[in-house]
Protein backbone atom coordinates (compact mmCIF):
# COMPACT_ATOMS: atom_id res chain seq x y z
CA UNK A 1 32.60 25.57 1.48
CA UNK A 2 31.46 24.56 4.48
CA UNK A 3 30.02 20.69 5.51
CA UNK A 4 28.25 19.17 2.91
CA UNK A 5 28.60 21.90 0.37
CA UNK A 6 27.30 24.57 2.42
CA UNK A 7 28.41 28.21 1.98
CA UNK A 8 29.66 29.13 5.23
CA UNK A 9 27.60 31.94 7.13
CA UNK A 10 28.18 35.67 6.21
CA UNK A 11 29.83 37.75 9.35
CA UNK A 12 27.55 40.28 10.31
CA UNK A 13 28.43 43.67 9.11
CA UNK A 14 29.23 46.11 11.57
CA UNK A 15 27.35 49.14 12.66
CA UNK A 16 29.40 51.50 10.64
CA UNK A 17 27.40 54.36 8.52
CA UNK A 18 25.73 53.28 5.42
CA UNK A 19 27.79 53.01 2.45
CA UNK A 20 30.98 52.61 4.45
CA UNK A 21 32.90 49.95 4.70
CA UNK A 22 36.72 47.84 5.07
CA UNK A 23 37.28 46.25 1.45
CA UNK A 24 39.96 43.75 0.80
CA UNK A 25 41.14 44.70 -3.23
CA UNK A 26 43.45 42.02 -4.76
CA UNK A 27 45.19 42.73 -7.68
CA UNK A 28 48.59 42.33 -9.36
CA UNK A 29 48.01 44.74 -12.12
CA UNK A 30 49.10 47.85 -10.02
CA UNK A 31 47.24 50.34 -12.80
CA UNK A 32 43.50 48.48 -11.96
CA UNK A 33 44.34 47.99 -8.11
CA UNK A 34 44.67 51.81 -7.92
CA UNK A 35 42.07 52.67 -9.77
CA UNK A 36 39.75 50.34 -7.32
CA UNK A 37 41.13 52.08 -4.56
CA UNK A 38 40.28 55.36 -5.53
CA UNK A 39 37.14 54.77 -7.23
CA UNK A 40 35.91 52.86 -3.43
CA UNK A 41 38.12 55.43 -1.75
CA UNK A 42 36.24 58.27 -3.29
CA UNK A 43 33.26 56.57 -2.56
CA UNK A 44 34.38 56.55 1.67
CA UNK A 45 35.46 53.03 2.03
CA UNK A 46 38.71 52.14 3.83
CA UNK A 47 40.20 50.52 0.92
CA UNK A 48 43.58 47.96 1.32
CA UNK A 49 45.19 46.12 -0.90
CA UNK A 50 47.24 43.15 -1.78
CA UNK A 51 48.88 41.31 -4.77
CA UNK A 52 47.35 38.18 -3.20
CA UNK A 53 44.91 36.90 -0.03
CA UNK A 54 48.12 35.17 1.55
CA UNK A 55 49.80 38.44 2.09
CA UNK A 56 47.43 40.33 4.11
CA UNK A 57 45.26 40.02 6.95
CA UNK A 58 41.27 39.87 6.35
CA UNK A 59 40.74 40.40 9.78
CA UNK A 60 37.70 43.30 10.01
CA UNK A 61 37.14 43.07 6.26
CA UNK A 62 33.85 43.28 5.42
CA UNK A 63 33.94 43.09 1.44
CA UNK A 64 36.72 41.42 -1.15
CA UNK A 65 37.03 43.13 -4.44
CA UNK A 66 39.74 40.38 -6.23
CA UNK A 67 40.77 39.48 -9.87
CA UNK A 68 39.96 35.92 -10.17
CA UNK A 69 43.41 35.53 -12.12
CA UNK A 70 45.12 35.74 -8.53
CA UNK A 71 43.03 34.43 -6.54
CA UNK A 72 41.29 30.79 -6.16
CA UNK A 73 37.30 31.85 -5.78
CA UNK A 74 37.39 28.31 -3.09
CA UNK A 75 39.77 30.46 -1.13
CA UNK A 76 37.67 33.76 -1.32
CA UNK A 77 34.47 32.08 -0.86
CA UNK A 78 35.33 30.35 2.62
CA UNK A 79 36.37 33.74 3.98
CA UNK A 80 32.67 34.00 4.72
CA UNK A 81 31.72 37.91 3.68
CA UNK A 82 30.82 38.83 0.49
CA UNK A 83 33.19 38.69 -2.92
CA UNK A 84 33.15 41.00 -6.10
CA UNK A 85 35.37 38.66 -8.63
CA UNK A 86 36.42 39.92 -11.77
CA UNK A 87 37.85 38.29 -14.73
CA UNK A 88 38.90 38.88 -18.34
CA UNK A 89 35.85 38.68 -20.54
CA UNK A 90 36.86 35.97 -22.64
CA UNK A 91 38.25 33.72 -20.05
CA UNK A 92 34.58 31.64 -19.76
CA UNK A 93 36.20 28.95 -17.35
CA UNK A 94 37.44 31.47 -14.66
CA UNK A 95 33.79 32.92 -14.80
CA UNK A 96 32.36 29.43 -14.83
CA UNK A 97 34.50 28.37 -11.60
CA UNK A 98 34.22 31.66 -9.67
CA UNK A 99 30.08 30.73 -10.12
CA UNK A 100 30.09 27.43 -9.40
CA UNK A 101 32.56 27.74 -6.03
CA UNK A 102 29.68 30.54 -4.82
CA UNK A 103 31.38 34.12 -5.31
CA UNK A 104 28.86 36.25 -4.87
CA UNK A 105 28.87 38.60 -7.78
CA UNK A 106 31.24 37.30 -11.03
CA UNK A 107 31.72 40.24 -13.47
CA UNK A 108 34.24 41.10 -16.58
CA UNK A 109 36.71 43.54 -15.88
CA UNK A 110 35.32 46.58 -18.06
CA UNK A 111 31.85 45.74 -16.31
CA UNK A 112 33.73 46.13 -12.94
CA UNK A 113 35.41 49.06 -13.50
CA UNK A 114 33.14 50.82 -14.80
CA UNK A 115 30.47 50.43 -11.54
CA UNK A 116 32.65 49.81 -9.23
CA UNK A 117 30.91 51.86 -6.74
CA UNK A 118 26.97 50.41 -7.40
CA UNK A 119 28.50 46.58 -7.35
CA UNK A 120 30.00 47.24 -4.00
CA UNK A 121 26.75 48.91 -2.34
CA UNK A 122 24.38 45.90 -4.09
CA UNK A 123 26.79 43.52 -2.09
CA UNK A 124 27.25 45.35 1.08
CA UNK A 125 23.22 45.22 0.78
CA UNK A 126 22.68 42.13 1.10
């Protein structure tokens, strides 16, 4: 968050084709990590990944795909470009503090992975 609470401003995507773009996916279970980079992948994104936001470089990314089990939403939230943040579906408080720190789109797992593709393009949208 930025002073007084504010989110901080989005970096302007850059001129790349529509429907293309660098996403961030982190993920320790290896199994749904692949699968979101070959579901975005297959959908012509240049997909990276990392087991956590400390072990990679952001620089150039434009979109973070990131279980919310890893990952403080504070963290991904002050990164300034839009976040996808998943979480187990019965796990209310992760949802509840992914919302309230301002991640853009807070889903369940099954709900992720099974539109992947349409929750990316809604946020690259925007």
């Amino acid at each position: 968050m930025g002073a007084a609470g504010e989110r901080p401003r989005r970096v302007p995507r850059a001129a790349l084709a529509l429907g293309v773009a660098r996403v961030l996916s982190i993920s320790t279970d290896l199994m749904l990590g692949s699968k979101v980079q070959e579901t975005l992948s297959a959908a012509g994104h240049d997909v990276s990944t990392a087991p956590a936001l400390e072990e990679t470089s952001w620089d150039g990314v434009e979109l973070i795909v990131a279980d919310l089990d890893v990952e403080n939403p504070e963290a991904l939230v002050g990164l300034g470009m839009p976040v996808l943040g998943y979480y187990s579906h019965v796990d209310v408080e992760t949802r509840e503090a992914a919302e309230a720190a301002g991640v853009d789109l807070v889903v369940p797992r099954s709900r992720m992975a099974r539109e992947l593709p349409n929750l990316v393009e809604k946020l690259l949208a925007q």
